[in-house]
Protein backbone atom coordinates (compact mmCIF):
# COMPACT_ATOMS: atom_id res chain seq x y z
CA UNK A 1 51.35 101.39 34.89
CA UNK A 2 51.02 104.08 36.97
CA UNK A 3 50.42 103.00 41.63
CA UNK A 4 51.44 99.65 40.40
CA UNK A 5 54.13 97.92 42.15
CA UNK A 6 56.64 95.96 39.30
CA UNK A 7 59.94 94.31 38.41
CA UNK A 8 60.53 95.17 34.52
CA UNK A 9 63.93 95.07 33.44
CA UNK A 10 67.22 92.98 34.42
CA UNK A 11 70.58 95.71 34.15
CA UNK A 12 73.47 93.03 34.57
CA UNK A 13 72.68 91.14 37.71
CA UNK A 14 70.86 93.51 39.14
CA UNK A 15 66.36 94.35 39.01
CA UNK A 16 64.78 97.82 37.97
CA UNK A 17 62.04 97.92 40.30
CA UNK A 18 59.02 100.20 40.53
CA UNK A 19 59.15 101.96 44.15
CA UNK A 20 60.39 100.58 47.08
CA UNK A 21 59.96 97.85 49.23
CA UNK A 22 60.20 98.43 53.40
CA UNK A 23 63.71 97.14 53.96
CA UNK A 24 64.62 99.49 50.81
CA UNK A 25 62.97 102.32 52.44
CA UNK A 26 65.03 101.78 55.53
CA UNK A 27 68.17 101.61 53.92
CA UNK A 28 67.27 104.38 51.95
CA UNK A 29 66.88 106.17 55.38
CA UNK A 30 70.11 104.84 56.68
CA UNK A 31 71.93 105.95 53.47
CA UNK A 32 70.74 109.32 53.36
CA UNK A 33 72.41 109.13 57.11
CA UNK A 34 75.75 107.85 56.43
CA UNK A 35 76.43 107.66 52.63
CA UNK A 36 79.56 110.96 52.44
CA UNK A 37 78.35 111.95 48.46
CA UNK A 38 74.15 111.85 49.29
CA UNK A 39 75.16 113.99 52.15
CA UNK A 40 77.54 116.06 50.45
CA UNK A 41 75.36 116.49 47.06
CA UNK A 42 71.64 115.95 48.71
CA UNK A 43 69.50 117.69 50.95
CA UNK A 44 68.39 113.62 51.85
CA UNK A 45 69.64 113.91 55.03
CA UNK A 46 65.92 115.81 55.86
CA UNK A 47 63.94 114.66 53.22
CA UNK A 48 64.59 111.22 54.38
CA UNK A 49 65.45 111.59 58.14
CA UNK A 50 62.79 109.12 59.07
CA UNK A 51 60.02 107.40 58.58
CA UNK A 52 57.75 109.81 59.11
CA UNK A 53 59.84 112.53 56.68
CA UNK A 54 59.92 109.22 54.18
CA UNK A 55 55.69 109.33 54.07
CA UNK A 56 55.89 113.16 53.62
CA UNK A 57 57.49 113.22 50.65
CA UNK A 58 55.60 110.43 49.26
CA UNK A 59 52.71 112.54 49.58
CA UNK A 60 53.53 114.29 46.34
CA UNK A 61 52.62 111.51 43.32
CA UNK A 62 56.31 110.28 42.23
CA UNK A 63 57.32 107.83 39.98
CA UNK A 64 59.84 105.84 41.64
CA UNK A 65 62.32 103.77 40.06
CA UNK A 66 64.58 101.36 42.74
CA UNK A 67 67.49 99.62 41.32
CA UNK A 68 68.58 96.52 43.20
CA UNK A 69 70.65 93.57 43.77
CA UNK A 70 69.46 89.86 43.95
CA UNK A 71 68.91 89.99 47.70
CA UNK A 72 66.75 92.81 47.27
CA UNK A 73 69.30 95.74 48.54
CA UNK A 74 69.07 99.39 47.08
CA UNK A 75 71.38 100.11 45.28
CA UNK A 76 70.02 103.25 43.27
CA UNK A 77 66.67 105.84 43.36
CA UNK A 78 65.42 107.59 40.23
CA UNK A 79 62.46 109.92 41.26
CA UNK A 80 60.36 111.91 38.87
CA UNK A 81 57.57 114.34 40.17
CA UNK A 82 55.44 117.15 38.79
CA UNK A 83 56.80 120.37 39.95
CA UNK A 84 57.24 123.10 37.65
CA UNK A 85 60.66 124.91 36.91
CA UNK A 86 61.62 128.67 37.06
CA UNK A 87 61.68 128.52 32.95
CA UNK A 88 58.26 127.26 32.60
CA UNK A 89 57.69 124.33 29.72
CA UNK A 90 59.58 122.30 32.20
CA UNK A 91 56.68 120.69 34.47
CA UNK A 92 58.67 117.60 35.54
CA UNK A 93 61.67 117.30 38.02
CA UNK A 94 64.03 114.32 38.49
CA UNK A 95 66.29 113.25 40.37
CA UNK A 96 69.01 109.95 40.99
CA UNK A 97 70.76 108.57 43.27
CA UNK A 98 73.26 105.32 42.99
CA UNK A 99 74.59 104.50 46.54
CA UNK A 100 77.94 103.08 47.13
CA UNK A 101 77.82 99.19 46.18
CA UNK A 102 76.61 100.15 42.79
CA UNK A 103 78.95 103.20 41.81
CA UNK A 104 81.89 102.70 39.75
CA UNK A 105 79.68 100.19 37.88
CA UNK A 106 78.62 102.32 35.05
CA UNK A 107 74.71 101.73 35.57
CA UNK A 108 73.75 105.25 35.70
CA UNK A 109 73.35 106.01 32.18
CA UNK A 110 71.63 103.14 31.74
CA UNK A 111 69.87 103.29 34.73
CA UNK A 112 68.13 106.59 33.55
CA UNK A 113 67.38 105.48 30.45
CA UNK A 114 65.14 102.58 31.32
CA UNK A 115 63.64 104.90 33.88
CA UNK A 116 63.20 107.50 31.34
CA UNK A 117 61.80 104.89 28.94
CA UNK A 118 59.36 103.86 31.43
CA UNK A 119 58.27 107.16 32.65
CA UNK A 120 57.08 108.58 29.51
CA UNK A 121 54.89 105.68 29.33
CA UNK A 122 53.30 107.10 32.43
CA UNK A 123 49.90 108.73 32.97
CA UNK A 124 51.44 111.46 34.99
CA UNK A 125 53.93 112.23 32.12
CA UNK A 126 51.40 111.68 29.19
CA UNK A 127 48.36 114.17 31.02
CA UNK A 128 50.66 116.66 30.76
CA UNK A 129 50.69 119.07 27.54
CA UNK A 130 54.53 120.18 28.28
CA UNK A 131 57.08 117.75 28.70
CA UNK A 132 60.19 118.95 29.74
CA UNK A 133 62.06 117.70 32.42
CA UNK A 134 64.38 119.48 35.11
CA UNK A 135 66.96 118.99 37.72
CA UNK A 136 69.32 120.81 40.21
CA UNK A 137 72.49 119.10 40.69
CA UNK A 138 75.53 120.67 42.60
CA UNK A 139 78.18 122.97 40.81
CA UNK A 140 80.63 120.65 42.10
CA UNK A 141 79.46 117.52 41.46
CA UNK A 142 81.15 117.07 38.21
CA UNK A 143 80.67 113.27 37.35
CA UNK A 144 77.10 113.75 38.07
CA UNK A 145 77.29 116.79 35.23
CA UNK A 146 78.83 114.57 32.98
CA UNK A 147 76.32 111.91 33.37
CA UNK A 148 73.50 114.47 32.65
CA UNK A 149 75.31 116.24 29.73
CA UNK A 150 75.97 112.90 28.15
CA UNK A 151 72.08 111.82 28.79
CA UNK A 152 70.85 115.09 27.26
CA UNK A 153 70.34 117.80 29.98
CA UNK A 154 71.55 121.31 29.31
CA UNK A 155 73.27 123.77 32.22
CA UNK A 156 70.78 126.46 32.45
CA UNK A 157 72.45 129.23 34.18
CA UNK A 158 74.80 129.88 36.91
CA UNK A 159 74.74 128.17 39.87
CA UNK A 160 72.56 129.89 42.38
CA UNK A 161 73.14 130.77 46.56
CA UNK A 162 73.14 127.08 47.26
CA UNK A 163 75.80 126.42 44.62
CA UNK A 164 73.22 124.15 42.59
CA UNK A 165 72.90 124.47 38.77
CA UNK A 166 69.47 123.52 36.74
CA UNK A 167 70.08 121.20 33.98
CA UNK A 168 66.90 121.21 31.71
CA UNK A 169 66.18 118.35 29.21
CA UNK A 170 63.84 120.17 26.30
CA UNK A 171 60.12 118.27 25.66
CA UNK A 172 61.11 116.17 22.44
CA UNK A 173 63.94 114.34 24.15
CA UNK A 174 64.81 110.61 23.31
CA UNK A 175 67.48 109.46 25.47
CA UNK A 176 66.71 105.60 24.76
């Protein structure tokens, strides 16, 4: 499961993918460039400023999620890594991103769910005595809240100096 490059699940007419291909990468460069809301909401715009900031932050094991189209286009990122939160019991952090052919769509929800479903499954989730799962997300960004809410996360505090909010999802969650 884990390192292994897949296709697993058709959402509508488009693939759930496991990482990312090169041409995704370099959109997913180009995006992080260009794309108003991941520049707005993200800090992508360094973490994936090029290729060479792209292999840095693949240095940390992820779990990678890729949503696509039939012509192999990203459309959407779901990243999950171990990284421990301020509130402790919270070991894993995650993040998504749907990029502008795919918003409006309403594959989010169910975009994080198969990840989610998947992810679990993992070896990185399953060596791991505590389970939770974290994420900052932008005071602002209220569909993005909404999503989370709706999935399960809880607001955990105010948001901090960089206007960002955690959103914590407790250790016995089932979102699928």
């Amino acid at each position: 499961m884990d390192g292994q490059k897949r296709s697993f699940l058709k959402l509508k007419n488009f693939l759930i993918k496991s990482d990312l291909g090169k041409k995704q990468v370099l959109q997913l460069i180009e995006y992080s460039k260009t794309d108003p809301l991941i520049k707005k909401f993200t800090g992508d715009s360094k973490r994936f400023k090029n290729l060479d900031a792209y292999k840095n932050w693949r240095k940390n094991k992820k779990v990678i999620y890729a949503l696509s189209d039939k012509k192999n286009n990203l459309l959407g990122l779901i990243w999950f890594s171990k990284k421990e939160s301020s509130f402790g019991g919270y070991p894993f952090t995650f993040a998504i991103r749907t990029y502008a052919a795919a918003r409006g769509k309403g594959l989010s929800k169910e975009f994080m769910r198969i990840s989610f479903e998947d992810f679990v499954k993992s070896n990185l989730y399953q060596k791991d005595e505590a389970r939770g799962v974290w994420l900052e997300v932008s005071a602002d960004n209220t569909p993005a809240i909404k999503i989370y809410q709706d999935f399960g996360f809880k607001k955990r505090g105010k948001p901090n100096k960089n206007n960002k909010i955690m959103m914590l999802m407790t250790p016995n969650f089932r979102p699928f």
